[in-house]
N, C-alpha and C. Protein backbone atom coordinates (compact mmCIF):
# COMPACT_ATOMS: atom_id res chain seq x y z
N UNK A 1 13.26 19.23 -40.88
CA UNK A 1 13.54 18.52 -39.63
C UNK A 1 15.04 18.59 -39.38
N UNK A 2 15.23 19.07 -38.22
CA UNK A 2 17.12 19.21 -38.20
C UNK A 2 17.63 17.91 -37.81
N UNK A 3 18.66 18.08 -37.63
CA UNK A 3 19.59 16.39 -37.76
C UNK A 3 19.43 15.76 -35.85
N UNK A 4 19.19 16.84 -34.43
CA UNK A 4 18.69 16.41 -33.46
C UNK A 4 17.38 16.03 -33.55
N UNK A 5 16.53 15.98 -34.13
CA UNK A 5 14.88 16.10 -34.39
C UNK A 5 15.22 14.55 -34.58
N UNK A 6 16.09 14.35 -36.27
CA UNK A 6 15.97 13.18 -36.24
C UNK A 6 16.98 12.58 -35.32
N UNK A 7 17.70 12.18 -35.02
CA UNK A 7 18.54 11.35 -34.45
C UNK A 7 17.57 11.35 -32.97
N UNK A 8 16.65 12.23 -32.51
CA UNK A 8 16.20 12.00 -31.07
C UNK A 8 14.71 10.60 -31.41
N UNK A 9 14.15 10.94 -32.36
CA UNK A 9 13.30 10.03 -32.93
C UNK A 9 13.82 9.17 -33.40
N UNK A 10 14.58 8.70 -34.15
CA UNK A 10 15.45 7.47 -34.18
C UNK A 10 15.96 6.96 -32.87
N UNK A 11 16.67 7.25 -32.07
CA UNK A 11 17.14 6.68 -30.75
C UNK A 11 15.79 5.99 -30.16
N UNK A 12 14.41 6.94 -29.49
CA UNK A 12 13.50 6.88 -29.25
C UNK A 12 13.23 5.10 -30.23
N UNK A 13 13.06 4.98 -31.20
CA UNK A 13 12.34 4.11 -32.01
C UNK A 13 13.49 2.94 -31.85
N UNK A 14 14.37 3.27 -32.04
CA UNK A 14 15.75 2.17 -31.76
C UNK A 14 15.85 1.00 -30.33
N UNK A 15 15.66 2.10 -29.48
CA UNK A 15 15.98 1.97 -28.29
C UNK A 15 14.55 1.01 -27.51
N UNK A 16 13.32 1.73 -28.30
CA UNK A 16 11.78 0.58 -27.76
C UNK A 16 12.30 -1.04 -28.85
N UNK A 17 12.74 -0.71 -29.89
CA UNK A 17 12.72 -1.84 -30.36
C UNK A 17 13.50 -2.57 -30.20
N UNK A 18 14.44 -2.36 -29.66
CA UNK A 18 15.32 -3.25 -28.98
C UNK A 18 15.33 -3.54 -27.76
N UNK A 19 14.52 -3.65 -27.08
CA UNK A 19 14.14 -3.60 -25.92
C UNK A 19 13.37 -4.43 -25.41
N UNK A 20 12.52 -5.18 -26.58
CA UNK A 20 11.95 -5.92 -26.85
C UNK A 20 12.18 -7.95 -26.55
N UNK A 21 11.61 -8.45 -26.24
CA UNK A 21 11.30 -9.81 -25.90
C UNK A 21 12.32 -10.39 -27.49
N UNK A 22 11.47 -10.27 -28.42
CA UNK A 22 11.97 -10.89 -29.85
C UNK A 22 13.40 -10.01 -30.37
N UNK A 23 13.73 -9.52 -29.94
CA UNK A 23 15.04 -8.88 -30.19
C UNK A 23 15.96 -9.36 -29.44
N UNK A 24 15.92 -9.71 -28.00
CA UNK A 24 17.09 -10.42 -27.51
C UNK A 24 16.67 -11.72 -28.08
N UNK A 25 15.63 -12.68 -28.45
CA UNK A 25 15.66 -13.78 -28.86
C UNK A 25 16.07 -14.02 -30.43
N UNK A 26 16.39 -13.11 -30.80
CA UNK A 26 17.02 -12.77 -32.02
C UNK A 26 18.63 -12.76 -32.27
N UNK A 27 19.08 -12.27 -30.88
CA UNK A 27 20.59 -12.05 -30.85
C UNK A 27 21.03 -13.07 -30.35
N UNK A 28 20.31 -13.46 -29.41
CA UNK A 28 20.19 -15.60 -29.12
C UNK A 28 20.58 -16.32 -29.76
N UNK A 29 19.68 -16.25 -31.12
CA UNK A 29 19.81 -16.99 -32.24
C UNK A 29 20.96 -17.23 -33.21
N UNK A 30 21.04 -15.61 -33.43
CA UNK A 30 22.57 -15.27 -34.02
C UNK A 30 23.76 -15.88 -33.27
N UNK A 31 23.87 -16.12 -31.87
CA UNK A 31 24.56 -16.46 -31.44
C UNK A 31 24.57 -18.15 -31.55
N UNK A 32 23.59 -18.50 -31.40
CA UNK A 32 23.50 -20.14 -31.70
C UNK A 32 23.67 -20.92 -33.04
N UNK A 33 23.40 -19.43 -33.89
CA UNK A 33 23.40 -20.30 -35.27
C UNK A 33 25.16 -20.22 -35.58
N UNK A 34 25.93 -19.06 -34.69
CA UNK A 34 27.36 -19.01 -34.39
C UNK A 34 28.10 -20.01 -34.18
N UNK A 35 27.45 -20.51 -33.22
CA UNK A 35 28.43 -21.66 -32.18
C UNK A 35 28.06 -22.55 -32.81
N UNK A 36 26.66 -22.82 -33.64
CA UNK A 36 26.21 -24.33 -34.56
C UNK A 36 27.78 -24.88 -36.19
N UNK A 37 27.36 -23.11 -36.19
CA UNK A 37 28.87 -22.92 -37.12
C UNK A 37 29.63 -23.20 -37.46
N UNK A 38 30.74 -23.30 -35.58
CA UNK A 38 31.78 -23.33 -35.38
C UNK A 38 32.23 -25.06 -36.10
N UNK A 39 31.74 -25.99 -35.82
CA UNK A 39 32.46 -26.80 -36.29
C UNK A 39 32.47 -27.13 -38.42
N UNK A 40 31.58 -26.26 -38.67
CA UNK A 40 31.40 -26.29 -40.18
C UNK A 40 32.97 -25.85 -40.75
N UNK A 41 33.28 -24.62 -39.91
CA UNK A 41 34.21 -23.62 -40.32
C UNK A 41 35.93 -23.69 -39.35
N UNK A 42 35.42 -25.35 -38.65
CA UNK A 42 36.99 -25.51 -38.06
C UNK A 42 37.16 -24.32 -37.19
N UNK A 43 36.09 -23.78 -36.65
CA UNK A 43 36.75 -22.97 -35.84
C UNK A 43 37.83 -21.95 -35.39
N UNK A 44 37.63 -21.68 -37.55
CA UNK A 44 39.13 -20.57 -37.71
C UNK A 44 38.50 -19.13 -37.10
N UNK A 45 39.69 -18.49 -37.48
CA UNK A 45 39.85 -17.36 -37.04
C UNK A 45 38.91 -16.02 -37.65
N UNK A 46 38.85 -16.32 -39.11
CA UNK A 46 37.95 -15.57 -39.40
C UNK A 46 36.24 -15.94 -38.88
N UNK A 47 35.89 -17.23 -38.41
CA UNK A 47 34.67 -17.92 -37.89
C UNK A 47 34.59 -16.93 -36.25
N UNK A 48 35.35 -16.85 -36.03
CA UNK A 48 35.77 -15.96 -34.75
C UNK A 48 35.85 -14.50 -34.61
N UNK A 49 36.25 -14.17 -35.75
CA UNK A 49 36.51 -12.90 -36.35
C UNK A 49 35.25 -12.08 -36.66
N UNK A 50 34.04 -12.95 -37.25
CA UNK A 50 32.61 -12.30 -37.73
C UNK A 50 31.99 -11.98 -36.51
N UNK A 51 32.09 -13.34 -35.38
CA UNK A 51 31.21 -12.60 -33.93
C UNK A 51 31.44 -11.58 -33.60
N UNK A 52 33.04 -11.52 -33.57
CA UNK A 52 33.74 -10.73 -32.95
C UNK A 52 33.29 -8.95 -33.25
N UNK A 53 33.70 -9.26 -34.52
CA UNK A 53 33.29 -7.63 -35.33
C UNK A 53 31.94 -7.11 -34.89
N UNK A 54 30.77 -8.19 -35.16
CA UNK A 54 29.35 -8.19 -35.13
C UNK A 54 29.28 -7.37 -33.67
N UNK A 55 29.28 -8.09 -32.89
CA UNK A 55 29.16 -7.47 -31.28
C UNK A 55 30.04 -6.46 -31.06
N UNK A 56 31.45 -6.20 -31.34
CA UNK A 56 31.60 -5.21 -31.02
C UNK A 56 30.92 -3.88 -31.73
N UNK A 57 30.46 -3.35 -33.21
CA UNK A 57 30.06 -3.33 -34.27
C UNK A 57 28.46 -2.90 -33.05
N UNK A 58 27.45 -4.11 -32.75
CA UNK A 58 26.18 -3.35 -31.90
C UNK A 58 26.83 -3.09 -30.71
N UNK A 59 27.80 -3.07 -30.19
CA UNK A 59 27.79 -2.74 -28.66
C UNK A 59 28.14 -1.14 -28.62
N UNK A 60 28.91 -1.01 -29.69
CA UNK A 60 29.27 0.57 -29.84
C UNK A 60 28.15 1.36 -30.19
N UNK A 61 27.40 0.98 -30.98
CA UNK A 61 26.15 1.77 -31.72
C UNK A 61 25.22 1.51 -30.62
N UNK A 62 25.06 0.59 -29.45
CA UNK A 62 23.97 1.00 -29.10
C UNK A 62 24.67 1.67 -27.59
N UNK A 63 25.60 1.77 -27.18
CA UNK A 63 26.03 2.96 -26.21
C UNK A 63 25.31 3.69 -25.95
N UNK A 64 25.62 4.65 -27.38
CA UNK A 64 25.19 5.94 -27.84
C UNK A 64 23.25 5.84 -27.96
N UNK A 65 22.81 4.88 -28.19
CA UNK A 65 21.33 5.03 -28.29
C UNK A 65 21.18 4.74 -26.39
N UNK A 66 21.63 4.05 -26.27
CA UNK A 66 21.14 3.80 -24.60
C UNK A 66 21.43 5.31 -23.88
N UNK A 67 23.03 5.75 -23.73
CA UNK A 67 23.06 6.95 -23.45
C UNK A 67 21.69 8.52 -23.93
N UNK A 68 21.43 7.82 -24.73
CA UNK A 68 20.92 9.02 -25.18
C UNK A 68 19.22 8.69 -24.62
N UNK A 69 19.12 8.09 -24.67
CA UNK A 69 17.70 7.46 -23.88
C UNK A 69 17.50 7.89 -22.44
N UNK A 70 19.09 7.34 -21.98
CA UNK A 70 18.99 7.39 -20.37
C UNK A 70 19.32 9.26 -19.92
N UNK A 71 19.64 10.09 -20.87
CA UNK A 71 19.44 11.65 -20.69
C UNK A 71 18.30 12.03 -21.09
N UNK A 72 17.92 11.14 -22.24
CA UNK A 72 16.54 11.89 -22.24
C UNK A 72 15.40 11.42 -21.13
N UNK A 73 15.46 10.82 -20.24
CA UNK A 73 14.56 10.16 -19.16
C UNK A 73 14.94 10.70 -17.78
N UNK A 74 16.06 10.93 -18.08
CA UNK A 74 16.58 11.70 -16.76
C UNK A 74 16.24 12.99 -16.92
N UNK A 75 16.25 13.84 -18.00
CA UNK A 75 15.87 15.22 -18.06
C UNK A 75 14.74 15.56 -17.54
N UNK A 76 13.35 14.39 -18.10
CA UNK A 76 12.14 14.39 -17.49
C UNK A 76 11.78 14.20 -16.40
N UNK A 77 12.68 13.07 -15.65
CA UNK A 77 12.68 12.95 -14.37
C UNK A 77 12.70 14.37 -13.45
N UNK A 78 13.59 15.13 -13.84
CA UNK A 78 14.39 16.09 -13.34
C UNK A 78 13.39 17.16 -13.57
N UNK A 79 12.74 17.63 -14.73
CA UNK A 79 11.17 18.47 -14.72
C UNK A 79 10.41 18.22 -14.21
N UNK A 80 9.95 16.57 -13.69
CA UNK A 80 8.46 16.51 -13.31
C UNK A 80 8.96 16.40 -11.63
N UNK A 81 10.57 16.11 -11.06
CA UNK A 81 10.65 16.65 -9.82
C UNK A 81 10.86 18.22 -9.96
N UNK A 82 11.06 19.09 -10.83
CA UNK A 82 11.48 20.73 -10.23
C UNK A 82 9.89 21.06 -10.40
N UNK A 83 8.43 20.46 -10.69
CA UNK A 83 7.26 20.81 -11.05
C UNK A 83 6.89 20.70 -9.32
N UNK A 84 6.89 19.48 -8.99
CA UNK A 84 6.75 19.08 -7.81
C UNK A 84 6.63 20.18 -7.00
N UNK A 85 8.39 20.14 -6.38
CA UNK A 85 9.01 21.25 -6.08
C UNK A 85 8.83 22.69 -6.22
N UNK A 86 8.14 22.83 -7.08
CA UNK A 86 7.59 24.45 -7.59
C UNK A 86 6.16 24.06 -6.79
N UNK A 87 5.31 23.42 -7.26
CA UNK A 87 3.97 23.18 -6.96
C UNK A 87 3.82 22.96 -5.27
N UNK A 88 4.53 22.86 -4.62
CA UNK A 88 4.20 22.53 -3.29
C UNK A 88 4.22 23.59 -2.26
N UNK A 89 3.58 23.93 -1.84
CA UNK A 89 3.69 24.93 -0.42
C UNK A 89 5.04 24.16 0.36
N UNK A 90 5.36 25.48 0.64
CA UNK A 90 6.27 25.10 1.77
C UNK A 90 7.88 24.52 1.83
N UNK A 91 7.72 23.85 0.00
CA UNK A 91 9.10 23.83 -0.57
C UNK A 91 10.17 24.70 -0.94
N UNK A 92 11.75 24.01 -0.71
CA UNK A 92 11.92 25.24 -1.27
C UNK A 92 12.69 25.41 -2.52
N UNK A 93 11.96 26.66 -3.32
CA UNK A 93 12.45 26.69 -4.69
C UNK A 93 14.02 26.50 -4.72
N UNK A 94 15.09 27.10 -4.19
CA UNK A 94 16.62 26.96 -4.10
C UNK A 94 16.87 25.62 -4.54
N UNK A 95 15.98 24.32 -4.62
CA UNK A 95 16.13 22.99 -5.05
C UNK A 95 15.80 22.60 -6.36
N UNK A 96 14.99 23.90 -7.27
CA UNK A 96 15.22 23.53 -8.66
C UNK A 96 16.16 23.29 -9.46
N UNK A 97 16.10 22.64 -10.41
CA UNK A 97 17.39 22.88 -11.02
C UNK A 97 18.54 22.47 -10.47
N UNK A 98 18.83 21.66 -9.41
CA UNK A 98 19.90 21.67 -8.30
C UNK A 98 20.82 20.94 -9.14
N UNK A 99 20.67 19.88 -9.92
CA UNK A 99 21.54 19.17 -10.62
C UNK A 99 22.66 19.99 -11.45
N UNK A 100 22.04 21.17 -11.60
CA UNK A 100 22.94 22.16 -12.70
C UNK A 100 24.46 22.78 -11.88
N UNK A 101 24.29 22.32 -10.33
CA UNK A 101 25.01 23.20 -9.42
C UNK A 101 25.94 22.55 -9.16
N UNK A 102 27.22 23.32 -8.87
CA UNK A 102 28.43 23.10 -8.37
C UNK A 102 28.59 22.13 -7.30
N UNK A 103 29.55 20.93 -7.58
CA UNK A 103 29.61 20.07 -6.35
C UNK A 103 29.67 20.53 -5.01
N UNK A 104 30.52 21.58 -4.43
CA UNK A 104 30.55 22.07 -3.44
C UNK A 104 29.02 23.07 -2.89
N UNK A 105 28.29 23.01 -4.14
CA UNK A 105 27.05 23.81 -3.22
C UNK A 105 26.27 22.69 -3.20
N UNK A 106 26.27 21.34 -3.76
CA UNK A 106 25.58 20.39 -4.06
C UNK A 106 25.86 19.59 -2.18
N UNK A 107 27.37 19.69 -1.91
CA UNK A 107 27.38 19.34 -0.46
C UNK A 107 26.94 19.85 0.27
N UNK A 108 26.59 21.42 0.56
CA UNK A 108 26.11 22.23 1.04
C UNK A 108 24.96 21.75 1.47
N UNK A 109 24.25 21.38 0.49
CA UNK A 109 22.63 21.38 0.81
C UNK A 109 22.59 19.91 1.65
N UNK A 110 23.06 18.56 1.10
CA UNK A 110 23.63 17.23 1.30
C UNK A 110 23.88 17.45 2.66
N UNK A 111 24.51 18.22 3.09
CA UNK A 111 24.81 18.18 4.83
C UNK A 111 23.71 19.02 5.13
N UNK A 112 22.69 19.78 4.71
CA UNK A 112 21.62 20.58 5.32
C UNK A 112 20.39 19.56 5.63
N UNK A 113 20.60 18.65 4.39
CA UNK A 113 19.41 17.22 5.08
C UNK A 113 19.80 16.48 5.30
N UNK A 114 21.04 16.01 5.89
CA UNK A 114 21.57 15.23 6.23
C UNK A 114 21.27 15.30 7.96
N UNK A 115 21.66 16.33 8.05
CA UNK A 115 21.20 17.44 9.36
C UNK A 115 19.65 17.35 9.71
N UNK A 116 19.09 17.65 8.96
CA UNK A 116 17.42 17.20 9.02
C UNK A 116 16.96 15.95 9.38
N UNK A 117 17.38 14.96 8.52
CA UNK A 117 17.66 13.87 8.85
C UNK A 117 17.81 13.28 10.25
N UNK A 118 19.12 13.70 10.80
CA UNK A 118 19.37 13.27 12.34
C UNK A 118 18.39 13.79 13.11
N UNK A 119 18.24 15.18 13.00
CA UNK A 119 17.10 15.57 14.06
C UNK A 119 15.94 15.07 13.69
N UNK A 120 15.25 14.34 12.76
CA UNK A 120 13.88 13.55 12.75
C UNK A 120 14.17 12.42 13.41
N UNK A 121 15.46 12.04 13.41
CA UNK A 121 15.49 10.23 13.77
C UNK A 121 15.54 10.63 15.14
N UNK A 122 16.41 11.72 15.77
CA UNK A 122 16.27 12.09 17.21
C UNK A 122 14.67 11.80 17.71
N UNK A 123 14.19 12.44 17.14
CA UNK A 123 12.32 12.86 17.51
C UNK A 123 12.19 11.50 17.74
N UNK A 124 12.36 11.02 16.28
CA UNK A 124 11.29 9.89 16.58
C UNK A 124 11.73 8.87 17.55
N UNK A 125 12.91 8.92 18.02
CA UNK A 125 13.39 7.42 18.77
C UNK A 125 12.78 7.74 20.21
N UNK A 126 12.69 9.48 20.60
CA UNK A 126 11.65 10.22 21.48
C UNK A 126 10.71 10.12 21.81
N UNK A 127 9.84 9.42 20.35
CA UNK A 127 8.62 9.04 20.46
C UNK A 127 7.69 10.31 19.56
N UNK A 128 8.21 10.98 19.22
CA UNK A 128 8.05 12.19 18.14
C UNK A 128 7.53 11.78 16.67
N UNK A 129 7.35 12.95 16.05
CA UNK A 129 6.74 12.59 14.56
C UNK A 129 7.96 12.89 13.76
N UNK A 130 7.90 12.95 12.58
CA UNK A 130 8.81 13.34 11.45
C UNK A 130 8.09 14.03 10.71
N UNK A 131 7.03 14.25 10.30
CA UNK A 131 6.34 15.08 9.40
C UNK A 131 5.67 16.41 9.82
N UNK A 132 6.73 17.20 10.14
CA UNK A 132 6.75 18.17 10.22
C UNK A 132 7.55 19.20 9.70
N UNK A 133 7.43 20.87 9.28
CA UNK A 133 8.27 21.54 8.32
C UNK A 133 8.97 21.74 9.36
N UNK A 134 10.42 21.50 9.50
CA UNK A 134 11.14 22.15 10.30
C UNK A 134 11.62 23.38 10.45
N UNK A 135 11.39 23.77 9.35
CA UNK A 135 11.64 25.60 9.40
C UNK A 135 10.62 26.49 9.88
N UNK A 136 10.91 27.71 10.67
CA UNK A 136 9.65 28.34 11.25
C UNK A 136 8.95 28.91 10.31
């Protein structure tokens, strides 16, 4: 198993389990049994010092699991729209993959339905339809 294999199944398993109802009521806790603490420990600096580490300590580690979650969901997103897009009469392929493309061709297209756009809202304020292919 190579070291992406695991680390993608770990994130995956990380990321449901923390995600979870009893996991924020967990970090709740930690936090309450914190502040219950504070007056045991005078409210020094090292009493301050353990939250401190602690949270920063999960906030960094789970970045990287959230990030990695939110590419892996977006990737899929991004296949089951270029499937779409492939699968449909009348679409057009030039929109696969579009995310991979240069900002300036990315405007390109952005002002081509943007353009589409106005002329449907034209129609319809006409009394016209919108669901129609506008290309001949």
């Amino acid at each position: 198993m190579t070291d992406i294999t695991w680390y993608a199944r770990f994130a995956k398993s990380a990321s449901r389990f923390c995600g979870r109802p009893r996991v924020f009521v967990l970090a709740v806790g930690v936090i309450a049994v914190w502040v219950i603490t504070g007056p045991l420990f005078d409210f020094s600096d090292t009493w301050q010092l353990v939250i401190n580490t602690g949270t920063t300590i999960v906030t960094f580690l789970m970045v990287f699991l959230i990030q990695n979650t939110q590419n892996r969901d977006t990737e899929a997103i991004q296949i089951k729209l270029d499937e779409l897009i492939r699968a449909t009469r009348g679409a057009h392929n030039a929109l696969l993959d579009l995310e991979e493309l240069e900002e300036d061709t990315l405007e390109t297209f952005r002002q081509r339905y943007e353009s589409l756009a106005a002329q449907a809202r034209v129609e319809l304020s006409r009394g016209g339809q919108d669901t129609d292919t506008p290309e001949p």
